[in-house]
C-alpha atoms as a PDB file:
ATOM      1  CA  UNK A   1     235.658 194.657 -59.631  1.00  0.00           C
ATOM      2  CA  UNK A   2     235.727 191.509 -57.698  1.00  0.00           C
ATOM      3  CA  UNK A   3     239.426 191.227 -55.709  1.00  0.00           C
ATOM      4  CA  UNK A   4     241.541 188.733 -53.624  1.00  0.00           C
ATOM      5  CA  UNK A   5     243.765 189.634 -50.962  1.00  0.00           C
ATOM      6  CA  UNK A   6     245.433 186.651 -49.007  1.00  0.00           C
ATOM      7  CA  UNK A   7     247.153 187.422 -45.720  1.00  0.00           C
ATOM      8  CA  UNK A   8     249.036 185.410 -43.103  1.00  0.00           C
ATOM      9  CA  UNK A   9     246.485 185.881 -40.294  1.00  0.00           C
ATOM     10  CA  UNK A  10     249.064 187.255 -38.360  1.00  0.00           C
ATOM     11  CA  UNK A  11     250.171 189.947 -40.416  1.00  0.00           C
ATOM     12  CA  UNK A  12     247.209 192.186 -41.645  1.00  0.00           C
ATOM     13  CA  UNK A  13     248.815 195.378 -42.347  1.00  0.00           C
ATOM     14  CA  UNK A  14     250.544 193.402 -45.919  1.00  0.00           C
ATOM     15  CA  UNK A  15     248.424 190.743 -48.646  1.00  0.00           C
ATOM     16  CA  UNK A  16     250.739 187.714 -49.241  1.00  0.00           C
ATOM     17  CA  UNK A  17     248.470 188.054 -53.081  1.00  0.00           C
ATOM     18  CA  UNK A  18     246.685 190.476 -54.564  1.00  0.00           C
ATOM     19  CA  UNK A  19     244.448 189.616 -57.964  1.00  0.00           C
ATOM     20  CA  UNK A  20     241.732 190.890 -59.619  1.00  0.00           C
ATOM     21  CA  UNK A  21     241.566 187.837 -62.471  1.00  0.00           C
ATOM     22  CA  UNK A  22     238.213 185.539 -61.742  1.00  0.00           C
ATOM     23  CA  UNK A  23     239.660 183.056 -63.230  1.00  0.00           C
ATOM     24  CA  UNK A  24     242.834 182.751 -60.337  1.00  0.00           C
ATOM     25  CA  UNK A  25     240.084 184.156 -57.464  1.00  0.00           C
ATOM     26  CA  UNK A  26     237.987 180.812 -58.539  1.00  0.00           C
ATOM     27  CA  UNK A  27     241.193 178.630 -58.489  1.00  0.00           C
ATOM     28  CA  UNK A  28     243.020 180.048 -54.790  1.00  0.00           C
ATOM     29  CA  UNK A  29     239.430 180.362 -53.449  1.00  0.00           C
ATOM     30  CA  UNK A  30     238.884 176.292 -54.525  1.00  0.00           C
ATOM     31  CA  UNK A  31     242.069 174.950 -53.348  1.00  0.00           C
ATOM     32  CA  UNK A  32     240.827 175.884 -49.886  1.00  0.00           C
ATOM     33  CA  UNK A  33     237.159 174.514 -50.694  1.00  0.00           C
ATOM     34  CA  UNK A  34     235.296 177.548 -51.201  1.00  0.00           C
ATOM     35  CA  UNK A  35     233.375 178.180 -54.494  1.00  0.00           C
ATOM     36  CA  UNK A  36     233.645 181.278 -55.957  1.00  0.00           C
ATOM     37  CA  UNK A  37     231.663 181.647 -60.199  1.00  0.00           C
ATOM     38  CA  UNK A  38     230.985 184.375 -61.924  1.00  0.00           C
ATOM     39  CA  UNK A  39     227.455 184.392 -63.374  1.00  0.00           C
ATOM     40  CA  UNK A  40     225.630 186.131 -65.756  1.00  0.00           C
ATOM     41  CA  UNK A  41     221.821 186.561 -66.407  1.00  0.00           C
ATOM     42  CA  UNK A  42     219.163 185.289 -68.982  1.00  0.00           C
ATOM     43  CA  UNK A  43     217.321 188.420 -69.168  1.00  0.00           C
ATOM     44  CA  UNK A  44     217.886 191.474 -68.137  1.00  0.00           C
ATOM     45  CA  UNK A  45     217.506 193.300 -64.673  1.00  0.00           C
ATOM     46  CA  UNK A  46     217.233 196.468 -62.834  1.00  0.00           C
ATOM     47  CA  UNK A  47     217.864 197.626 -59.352  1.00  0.00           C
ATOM     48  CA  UNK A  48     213.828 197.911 -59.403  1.00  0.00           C
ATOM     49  CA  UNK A  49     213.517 194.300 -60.182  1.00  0.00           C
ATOM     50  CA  UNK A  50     211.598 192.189 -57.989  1.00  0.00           C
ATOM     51  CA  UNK A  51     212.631 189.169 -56.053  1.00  0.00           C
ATOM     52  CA  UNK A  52     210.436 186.406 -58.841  1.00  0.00           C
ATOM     53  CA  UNK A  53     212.217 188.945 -61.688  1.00  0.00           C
ATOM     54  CA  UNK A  54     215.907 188.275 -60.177  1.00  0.00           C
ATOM     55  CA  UNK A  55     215.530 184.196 -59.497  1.00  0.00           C
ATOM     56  CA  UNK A  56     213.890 183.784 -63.224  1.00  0.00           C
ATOM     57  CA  UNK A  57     217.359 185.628 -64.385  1.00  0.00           C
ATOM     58  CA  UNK A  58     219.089 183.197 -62.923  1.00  0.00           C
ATOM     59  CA  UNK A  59     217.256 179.849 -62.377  1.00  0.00           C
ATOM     60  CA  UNK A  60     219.452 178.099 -64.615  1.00  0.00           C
ATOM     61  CA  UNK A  61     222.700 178.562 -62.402  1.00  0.00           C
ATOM     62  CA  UNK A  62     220.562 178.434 -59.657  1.00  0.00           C
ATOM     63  CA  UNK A  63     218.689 175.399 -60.564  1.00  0.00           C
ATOM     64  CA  UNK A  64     222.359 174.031 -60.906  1.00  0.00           C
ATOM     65  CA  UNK A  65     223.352 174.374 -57.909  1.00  0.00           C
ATOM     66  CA  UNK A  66     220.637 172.954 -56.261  1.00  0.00           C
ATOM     67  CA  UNK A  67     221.422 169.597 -57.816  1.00  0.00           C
ATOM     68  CA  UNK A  68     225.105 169.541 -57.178  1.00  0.00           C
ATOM     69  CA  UNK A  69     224.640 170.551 -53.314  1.00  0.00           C
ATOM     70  CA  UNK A  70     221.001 169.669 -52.161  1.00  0.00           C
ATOM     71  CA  UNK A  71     219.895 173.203 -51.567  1.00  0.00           C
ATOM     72  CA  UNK A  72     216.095 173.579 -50.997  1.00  0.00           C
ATOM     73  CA  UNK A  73     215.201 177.203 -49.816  1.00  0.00           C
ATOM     74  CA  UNK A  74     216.470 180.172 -52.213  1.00  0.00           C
ATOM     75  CA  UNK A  75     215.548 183.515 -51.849  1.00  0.00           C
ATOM     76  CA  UNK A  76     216.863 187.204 -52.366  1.00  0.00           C
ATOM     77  CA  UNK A  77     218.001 189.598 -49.807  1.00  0.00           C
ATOM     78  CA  UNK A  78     218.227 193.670 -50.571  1.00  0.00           C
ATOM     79  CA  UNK A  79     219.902 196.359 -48.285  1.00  0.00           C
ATOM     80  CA  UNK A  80     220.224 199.909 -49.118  1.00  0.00           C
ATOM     81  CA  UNK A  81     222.180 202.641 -47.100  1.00  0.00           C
ATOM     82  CA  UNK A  82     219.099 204.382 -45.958  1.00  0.00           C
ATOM     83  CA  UNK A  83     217.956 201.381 -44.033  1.00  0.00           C
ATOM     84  CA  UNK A  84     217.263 202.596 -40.229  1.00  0.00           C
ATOM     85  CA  UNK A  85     219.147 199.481 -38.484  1.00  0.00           C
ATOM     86  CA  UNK A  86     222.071 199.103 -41.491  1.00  0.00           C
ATOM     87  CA  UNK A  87     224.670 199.845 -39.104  1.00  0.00           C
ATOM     88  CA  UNK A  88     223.356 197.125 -36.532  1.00  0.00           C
ATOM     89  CA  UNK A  89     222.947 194.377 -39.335  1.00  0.00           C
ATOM     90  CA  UNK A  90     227.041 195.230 -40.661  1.00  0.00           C
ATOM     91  CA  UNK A  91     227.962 194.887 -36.732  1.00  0.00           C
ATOM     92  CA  UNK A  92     225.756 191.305 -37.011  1.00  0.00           C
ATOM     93  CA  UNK A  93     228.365 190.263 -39.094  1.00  0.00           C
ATOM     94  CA  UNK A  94     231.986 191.526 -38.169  1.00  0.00           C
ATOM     95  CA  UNK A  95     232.720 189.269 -35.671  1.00  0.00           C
ATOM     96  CA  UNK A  96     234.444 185.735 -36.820  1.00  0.00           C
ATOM     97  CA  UNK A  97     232.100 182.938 -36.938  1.00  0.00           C
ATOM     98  CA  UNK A  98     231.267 179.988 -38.464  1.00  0.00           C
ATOM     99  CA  UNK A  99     227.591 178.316 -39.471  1.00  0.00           C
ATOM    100  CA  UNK A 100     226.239 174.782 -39.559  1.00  0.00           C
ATOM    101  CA  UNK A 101     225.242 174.899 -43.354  1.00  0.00           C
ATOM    102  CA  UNK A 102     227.280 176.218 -46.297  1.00  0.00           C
ATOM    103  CA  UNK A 103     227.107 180.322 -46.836  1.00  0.00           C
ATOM    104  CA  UNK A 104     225.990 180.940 -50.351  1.00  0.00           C
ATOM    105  CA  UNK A 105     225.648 184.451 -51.895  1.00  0.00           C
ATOM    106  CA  UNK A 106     225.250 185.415 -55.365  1.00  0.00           C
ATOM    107  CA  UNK A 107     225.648 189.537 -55.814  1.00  0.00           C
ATOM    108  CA  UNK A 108     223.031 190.431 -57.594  1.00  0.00           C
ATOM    109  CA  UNK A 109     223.906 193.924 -57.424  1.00  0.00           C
ATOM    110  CA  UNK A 110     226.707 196.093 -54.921  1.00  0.00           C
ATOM    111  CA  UNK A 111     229.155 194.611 -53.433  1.00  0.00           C
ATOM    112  CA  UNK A 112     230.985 192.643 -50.007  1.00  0.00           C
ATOM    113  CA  UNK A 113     233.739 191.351 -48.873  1.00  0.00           C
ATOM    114  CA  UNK A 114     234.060 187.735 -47.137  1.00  0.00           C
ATOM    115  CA  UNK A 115     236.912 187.579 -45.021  1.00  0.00           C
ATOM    116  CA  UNK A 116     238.012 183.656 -44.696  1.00  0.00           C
ATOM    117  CA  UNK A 117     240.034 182.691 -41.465  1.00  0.00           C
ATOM    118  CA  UNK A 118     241.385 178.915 -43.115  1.00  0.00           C
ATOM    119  CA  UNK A 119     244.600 177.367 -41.823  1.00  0.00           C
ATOM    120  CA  UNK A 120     247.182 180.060 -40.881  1.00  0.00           C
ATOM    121  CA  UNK A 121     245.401 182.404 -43.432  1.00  0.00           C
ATOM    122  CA  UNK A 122     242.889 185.268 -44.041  1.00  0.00           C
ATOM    123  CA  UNK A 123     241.073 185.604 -47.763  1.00  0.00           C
ATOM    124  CA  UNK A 124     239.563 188.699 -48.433  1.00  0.00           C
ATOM    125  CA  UNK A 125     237.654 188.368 -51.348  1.00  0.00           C
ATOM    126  CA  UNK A 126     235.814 191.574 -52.281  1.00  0.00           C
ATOM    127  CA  UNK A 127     232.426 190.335 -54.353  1.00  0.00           C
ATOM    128  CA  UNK A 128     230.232 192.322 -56.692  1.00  0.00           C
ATOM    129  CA  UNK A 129     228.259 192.025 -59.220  1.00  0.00           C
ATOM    130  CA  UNK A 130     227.726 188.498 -61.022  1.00  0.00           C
ATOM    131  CA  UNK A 131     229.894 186.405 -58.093  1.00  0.00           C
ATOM    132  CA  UNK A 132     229.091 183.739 -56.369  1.00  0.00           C
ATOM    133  CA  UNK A 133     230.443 182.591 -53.302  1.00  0.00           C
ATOM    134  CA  UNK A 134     230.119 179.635 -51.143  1.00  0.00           C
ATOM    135  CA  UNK A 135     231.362 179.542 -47.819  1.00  0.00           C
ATOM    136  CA  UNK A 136     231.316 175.495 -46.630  1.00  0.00           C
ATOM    137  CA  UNK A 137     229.918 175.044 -43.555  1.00  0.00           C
ATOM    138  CA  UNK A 138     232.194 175.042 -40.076  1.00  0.00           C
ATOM    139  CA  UNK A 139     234.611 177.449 -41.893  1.00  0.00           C
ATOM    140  CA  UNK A 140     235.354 180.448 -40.119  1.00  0.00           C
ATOM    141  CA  UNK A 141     234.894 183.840 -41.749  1.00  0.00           C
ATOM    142  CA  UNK A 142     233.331 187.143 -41.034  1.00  0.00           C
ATOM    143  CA  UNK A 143     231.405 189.661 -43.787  1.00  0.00           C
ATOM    144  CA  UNK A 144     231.227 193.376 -44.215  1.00  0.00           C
ATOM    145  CA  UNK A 145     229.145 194.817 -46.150  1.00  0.00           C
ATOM    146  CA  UNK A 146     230.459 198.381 -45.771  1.00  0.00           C
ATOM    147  CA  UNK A 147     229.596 201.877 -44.300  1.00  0.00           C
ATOM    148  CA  UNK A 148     227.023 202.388 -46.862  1.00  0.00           C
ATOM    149  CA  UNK A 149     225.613 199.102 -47.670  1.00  0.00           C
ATOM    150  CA  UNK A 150     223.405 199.027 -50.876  1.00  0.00           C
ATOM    151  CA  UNK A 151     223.480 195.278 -52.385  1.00  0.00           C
ATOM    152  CA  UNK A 152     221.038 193.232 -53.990  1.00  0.00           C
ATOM    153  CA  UNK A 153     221.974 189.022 -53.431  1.00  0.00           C
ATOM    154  CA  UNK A 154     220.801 185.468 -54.169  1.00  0.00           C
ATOM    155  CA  UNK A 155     220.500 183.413 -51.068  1.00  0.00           C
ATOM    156  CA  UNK A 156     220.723 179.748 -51.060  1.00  0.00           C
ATOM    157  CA  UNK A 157     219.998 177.613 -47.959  1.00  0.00           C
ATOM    158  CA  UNK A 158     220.141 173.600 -47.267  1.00  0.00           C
ATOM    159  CA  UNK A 159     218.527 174.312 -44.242  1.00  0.00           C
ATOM    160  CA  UNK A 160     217.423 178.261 -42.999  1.00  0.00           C
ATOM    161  CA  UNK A 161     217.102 177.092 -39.318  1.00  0.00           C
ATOM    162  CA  UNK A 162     220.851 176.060 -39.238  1.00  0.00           C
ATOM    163  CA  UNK A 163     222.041 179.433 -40.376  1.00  0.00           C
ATOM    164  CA  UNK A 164     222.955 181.089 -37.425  1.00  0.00           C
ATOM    165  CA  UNK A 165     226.029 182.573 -36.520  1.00  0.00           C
ATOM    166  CA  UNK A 166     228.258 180.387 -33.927  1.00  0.00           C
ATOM    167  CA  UNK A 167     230.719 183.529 -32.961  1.00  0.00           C
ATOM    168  CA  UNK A 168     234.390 181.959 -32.493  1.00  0.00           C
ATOM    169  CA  UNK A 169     235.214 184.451 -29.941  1.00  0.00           C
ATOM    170  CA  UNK A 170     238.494 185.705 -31.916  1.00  0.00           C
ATOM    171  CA  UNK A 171     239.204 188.891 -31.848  1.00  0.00           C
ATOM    172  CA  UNK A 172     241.032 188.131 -35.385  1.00  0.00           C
ATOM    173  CA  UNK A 173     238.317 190.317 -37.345  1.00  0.00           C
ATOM    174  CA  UNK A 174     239.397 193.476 -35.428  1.00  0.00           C
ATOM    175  CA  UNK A 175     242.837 193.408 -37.133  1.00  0.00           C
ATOM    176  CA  UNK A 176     241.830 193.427 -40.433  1.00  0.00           C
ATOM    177  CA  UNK A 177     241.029 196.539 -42.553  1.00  0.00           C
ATOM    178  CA  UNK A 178     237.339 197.101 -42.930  1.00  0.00           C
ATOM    179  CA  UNK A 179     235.217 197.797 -46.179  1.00  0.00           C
ATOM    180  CA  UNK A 180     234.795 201.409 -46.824  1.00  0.00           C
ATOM    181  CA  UNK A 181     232.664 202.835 -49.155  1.00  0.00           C
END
């Protein structure tokens, strides 16, 4: 179930908010500028389904988006907890950083949280299956996809060459709890 935690960035140990309602995630996640939908899709899907399978059940909303924001690459990225380097790629990731384009991911399938450093606050908003979030460019935030990753999402880029992580430095990330399976 997707979640919302909002912190003062100083004080990690206790959430300022706590909501599970998609509906108030969408709104507090929009008054800071970051997109968060809840999607569902035109045909049915498996955790077998392949990558053309996946973007067909969803071009509409994806086709969508593409006209609002200008995105031009889409594509779909799978991890499962067997994977030999999973626990290198969730390190990749835990440090606060920011990146030159907007950070889109639709959850396909499993789950992650985005941690959002904005102002003199952290959101921690947990996403699973049938969210969307966008993550505007230049803000600072750090992902985890947990112990155990096992996730299935919808990537859309304005620009894959720009998506790199610029690493802030902070050692903010290190204070918050982690995902555990």
């Amino acid at each position: 179930m997707s979640e919302l935690r909002v912190y003062q960035d100083d004080k990690p140990e206790q959430p300022l908010t706590v909501t599970c309602d998609a509906a108030e995630i969408s709104q507090q996640l929009a008054d800071v500028g970051v997109r968060f939908e809840r999607w569902q899709a035109a045909q049915p899907i498996s955790a077998e389904s392949q990558a053309d399978e996946i973007l067909a059940a969803y071009a509409a909303e994806i086709q969508r988006l593409k006209d609002e924001q200008g995105y031009v690459t889409v594509d779909t990225m799978s991890l499962a907890s067997d994977h030999p380097a999973k626990d290198e790629l969730r390190q990749k990731f835990l440090s606060e950083h920011t990146h030159s384009e907007d950070e889109v991911r639709f959850f396909v399938r499993g789950e992650g949280i985005f941690y959002l450093h904005i102002a003199d606050k952290v959101y921690r908003a947990l996403c699973c299956k049938d969210d969307l979030i966008s993550v505007p460019a230049n803000t600072t935030h750090w992902f985890d996809m947990g112990p155990e990753p096992d996730f299935t999402a919808i990537r859309l880029f304005n620009n894959p060459e720009g998506w790199v992580a610029n690493y802030s430095g902070s050692a903010i990330a290190d204070q918050f709890p982690k995902f555990e399976d």
